[in-house]
Structures are given as C-alpha cells and as structure tokens.
PDB file of N, CA and C in Angstrom:
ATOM      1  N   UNK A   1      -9.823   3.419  -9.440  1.00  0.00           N
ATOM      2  CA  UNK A   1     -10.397   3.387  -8.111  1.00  0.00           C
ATOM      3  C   UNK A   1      -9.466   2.625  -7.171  1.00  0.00           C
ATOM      4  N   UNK A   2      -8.891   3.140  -6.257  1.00  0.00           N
ATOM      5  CA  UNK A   2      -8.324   2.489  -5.247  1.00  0.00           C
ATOM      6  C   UNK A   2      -9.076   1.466  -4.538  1.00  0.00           C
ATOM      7  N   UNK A   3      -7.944   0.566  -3.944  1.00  0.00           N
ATOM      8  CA  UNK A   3      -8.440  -1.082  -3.894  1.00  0.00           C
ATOM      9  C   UNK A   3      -7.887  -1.227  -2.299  1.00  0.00           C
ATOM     10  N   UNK A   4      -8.355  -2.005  -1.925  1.00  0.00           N
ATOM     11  CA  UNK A   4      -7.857  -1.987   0.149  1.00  0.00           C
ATOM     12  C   UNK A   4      -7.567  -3.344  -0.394  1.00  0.00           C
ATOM     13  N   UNK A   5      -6.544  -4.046   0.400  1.00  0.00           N
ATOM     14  CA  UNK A   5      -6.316  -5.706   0.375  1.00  0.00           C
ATOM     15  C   UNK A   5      -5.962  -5.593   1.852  1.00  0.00           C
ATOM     16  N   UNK A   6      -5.918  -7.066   2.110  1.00  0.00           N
ATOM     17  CA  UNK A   6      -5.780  -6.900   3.740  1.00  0.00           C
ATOM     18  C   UNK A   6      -7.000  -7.049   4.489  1.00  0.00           C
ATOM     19  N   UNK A   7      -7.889  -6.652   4.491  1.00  0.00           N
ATOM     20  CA  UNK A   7      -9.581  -6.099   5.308  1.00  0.00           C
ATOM     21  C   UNK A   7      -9.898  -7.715   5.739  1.00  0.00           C
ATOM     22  N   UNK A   8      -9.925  -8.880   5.281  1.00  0.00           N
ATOM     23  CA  UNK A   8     -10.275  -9.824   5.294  1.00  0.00           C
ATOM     24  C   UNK A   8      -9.756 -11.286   5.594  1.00  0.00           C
ATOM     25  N   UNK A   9      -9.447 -11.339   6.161  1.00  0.00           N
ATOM     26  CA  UNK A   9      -9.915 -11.708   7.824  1.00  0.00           C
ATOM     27  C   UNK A   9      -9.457 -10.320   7.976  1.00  0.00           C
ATOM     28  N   UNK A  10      -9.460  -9.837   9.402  1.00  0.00           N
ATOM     29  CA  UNK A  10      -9.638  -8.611   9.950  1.00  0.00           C
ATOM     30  C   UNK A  10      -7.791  -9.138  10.127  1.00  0.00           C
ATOM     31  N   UNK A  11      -7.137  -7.503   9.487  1.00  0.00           N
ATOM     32  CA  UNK A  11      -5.703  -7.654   9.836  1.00  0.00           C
ATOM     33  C   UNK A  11      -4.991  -6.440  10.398  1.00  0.00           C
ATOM     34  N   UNK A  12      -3.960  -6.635  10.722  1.00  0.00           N
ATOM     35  CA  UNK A  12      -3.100  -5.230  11.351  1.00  0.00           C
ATOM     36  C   UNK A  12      -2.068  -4.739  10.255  1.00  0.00           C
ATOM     37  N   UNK A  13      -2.614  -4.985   9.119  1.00  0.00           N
ATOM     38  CA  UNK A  13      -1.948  -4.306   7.903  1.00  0.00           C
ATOM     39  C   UNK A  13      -2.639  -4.220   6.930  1.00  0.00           C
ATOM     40  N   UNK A  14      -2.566  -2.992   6.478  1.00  0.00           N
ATOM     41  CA  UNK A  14      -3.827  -2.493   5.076  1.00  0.00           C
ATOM     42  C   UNK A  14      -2.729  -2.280   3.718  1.00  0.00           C
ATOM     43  N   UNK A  15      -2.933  -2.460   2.689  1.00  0.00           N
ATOM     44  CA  UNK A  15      -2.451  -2.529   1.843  1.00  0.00           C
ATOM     45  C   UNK A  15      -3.689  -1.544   0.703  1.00  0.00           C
ATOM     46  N   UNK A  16      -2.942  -0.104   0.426  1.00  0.00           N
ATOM     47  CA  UNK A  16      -3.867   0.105  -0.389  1.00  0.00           C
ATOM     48  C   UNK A  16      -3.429   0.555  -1.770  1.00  0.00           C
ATOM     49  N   UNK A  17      -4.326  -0.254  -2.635  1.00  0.00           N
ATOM     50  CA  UNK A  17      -3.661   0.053  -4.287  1.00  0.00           C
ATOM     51  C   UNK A  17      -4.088   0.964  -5.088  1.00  0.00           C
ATOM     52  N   UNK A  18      -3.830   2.260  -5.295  1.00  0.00           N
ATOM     53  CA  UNK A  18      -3.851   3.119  -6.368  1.00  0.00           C
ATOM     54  C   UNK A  18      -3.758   2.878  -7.951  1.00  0.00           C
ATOM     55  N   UNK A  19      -3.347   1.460  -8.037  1.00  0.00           N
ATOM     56  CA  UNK A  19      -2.849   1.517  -9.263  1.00  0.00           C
ATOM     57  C   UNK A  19      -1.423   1.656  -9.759  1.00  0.00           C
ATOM     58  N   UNK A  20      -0.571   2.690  -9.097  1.00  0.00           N
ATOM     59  CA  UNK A  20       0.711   3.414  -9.684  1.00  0.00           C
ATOM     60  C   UNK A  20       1.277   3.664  -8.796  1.00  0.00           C
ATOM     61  N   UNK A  21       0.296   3.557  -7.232  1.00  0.00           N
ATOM     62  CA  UNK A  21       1.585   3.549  -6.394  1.00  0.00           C
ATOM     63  C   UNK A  21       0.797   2.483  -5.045  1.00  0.00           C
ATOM     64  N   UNK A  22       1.434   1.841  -3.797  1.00  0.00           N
ATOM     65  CA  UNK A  22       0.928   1.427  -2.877  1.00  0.00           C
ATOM     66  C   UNK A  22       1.308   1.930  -1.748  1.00  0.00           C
ATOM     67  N   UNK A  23      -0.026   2.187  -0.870  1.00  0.00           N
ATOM     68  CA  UNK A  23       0.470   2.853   0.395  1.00  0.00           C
ATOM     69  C   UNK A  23       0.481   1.338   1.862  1.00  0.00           C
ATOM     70  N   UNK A  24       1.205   1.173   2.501  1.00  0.00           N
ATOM     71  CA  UNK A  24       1.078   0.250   3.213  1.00  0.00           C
ATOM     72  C   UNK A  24       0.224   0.721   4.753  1.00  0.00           C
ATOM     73  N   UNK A  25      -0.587   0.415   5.616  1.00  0.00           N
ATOM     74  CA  UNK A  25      -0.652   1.384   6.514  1.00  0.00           C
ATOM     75  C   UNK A  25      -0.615  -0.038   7.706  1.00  0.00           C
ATOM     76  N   UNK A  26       0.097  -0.042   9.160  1.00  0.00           N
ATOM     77  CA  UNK A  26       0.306  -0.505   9.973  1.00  0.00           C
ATOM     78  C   UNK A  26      -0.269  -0.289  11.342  1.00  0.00           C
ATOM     79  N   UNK A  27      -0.287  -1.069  12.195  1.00  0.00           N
ATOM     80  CA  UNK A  27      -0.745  -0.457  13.501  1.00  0.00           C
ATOM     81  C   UNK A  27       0.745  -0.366  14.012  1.00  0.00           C
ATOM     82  N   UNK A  28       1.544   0.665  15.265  1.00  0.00           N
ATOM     83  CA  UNK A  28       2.519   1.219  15.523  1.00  0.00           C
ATOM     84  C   UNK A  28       3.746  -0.468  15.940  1.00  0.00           C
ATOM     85  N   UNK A  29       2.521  -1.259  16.697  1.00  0.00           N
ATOM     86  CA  UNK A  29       3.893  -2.179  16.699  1.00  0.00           C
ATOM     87  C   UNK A  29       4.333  -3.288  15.892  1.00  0.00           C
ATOM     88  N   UNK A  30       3.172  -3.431  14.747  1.00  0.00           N
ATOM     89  CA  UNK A  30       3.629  -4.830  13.802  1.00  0.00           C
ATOM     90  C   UNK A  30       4.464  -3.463  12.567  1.00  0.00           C
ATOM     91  N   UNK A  31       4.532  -2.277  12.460  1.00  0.00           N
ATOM     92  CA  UNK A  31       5.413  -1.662  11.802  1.00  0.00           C
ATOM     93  C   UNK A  31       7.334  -1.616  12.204  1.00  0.00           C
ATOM     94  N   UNK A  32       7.066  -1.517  13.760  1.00  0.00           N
ATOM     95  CA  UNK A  32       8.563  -1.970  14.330  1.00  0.00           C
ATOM     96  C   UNK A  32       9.333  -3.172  14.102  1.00  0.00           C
ATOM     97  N   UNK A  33       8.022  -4.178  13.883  1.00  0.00           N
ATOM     98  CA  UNK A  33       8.080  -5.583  13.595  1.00  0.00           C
ATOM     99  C   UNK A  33       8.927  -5.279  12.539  1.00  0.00           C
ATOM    100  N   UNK A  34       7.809  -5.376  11.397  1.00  0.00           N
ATOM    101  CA  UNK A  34       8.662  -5.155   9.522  1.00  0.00           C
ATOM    102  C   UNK A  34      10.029  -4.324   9.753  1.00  0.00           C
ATOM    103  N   UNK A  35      10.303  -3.219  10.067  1.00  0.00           N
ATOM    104  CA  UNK A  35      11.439  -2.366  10.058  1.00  0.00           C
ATOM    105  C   UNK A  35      11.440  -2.013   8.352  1.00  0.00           C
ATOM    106  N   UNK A  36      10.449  -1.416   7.763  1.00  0.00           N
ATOM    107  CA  UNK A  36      10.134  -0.920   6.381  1.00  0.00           C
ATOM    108  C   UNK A  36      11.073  -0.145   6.175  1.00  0.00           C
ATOM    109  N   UNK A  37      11.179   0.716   6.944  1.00  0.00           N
ATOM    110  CA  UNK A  37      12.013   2.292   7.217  1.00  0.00           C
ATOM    111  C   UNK A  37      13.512   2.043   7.029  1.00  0.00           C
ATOM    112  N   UNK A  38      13.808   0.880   8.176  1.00  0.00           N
ATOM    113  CA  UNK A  38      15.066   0.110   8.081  1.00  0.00           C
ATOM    114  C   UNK A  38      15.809  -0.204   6.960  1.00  0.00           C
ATOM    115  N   UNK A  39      14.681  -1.146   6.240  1.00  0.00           N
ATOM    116  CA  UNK A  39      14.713  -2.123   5.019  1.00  0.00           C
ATOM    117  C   UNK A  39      15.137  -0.934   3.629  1.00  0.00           C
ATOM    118  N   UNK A  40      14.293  -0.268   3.724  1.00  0.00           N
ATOM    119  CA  UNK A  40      14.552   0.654   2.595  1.00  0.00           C
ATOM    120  C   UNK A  40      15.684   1.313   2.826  1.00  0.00           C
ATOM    121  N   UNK A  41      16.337   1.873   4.078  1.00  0.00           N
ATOM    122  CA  UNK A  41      17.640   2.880   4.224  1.00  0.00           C
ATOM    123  C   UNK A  41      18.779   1.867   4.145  1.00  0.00           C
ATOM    124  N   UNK A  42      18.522   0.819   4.530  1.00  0.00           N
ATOM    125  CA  UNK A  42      19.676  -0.672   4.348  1.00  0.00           C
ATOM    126  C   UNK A  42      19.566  -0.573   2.107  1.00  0.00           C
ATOM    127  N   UNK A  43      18.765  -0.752   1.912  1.00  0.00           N
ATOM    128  CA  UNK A  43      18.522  -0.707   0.438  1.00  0.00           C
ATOM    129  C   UNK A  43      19.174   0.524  -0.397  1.00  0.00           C
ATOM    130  N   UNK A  44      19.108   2.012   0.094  1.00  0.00           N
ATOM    131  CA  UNK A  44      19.254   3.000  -0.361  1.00  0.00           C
ATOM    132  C   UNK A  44      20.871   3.247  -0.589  1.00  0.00           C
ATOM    133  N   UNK A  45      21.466   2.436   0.736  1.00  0.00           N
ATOM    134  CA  UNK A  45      22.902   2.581   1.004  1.00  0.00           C
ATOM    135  C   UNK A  45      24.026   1.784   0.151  1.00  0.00           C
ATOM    136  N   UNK A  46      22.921   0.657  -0.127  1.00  0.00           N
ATOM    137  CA  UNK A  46      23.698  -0.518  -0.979  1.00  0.00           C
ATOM    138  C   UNK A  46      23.499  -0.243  -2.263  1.00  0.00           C
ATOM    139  N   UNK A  47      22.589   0.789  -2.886  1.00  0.00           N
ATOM    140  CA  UNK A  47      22.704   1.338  -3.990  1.00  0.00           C
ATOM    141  C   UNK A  47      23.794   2.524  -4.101  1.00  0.00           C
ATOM    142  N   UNK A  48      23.844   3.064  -3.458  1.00  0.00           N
ATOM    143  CA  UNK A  48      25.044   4.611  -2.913  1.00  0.00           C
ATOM    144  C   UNK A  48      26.363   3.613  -3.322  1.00  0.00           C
ATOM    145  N   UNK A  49      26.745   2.543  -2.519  1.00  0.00           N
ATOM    146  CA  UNK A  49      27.594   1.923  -2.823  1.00  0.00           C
ATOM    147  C   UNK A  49      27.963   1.853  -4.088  1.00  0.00           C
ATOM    148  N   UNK A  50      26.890   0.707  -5.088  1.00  0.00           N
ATOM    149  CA  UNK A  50      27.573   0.098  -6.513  1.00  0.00           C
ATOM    150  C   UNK A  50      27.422   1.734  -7.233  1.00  0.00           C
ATOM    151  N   UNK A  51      26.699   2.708  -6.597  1.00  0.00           N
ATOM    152  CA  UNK A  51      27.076   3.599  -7.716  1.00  0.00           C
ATOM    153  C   UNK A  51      28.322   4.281  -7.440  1.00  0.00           C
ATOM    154  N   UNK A  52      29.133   4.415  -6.840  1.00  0.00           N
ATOM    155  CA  UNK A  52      30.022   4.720  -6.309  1.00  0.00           C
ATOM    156  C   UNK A  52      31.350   3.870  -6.453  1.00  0.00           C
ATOM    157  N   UNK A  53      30.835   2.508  -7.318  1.00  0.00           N
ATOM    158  CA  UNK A  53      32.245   1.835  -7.713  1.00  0.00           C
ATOM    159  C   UNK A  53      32.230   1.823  -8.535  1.00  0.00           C
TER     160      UNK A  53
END
C-alpha cells in the first residue's frame, strides 16, 4: 500500500512511497528551488564520464 510522507504539518512537497519506487510531487516553484531535473542530468553526465575512462 502506498504511503504519503510530507502531509504533516501541511507541506509543499509530497513524498510518495510505493515501496520499490518514490514519486516526489512539488508545487511549480519550490521544484525550481531543488533543481531535481538539474541534479540528476549533472549526475547522469558524471557517470558518462568515469564510464568513458
């Protein structure tokens, strides 16, 4: 059964747990905030790298 974290105090980020995977969900400007999108393509590139040496 999926699980919400976050709800309590009342927040602008939901965190929901499946178990096997997590979905994060944001309101549009504390997501610009994080830069998730960012974070992960900064991450993706620096893996491209060491595999590549």
């Amino acid at each position: 059964m999926p699980q919400i974290v976050g709800r309590d105090p009342p927040s602008d980020w939901l965190v929901v747990d499946t178990g096997d995977q997590s979905v994060h969900l944001f309101l549009p400007e504390l997501r610009g905030e994080y830069d998730l999108d960012g974070m992960w393509q900064r991450r993706l590139v620096q893996h491209a790298i060491q595999f590549l040496m």
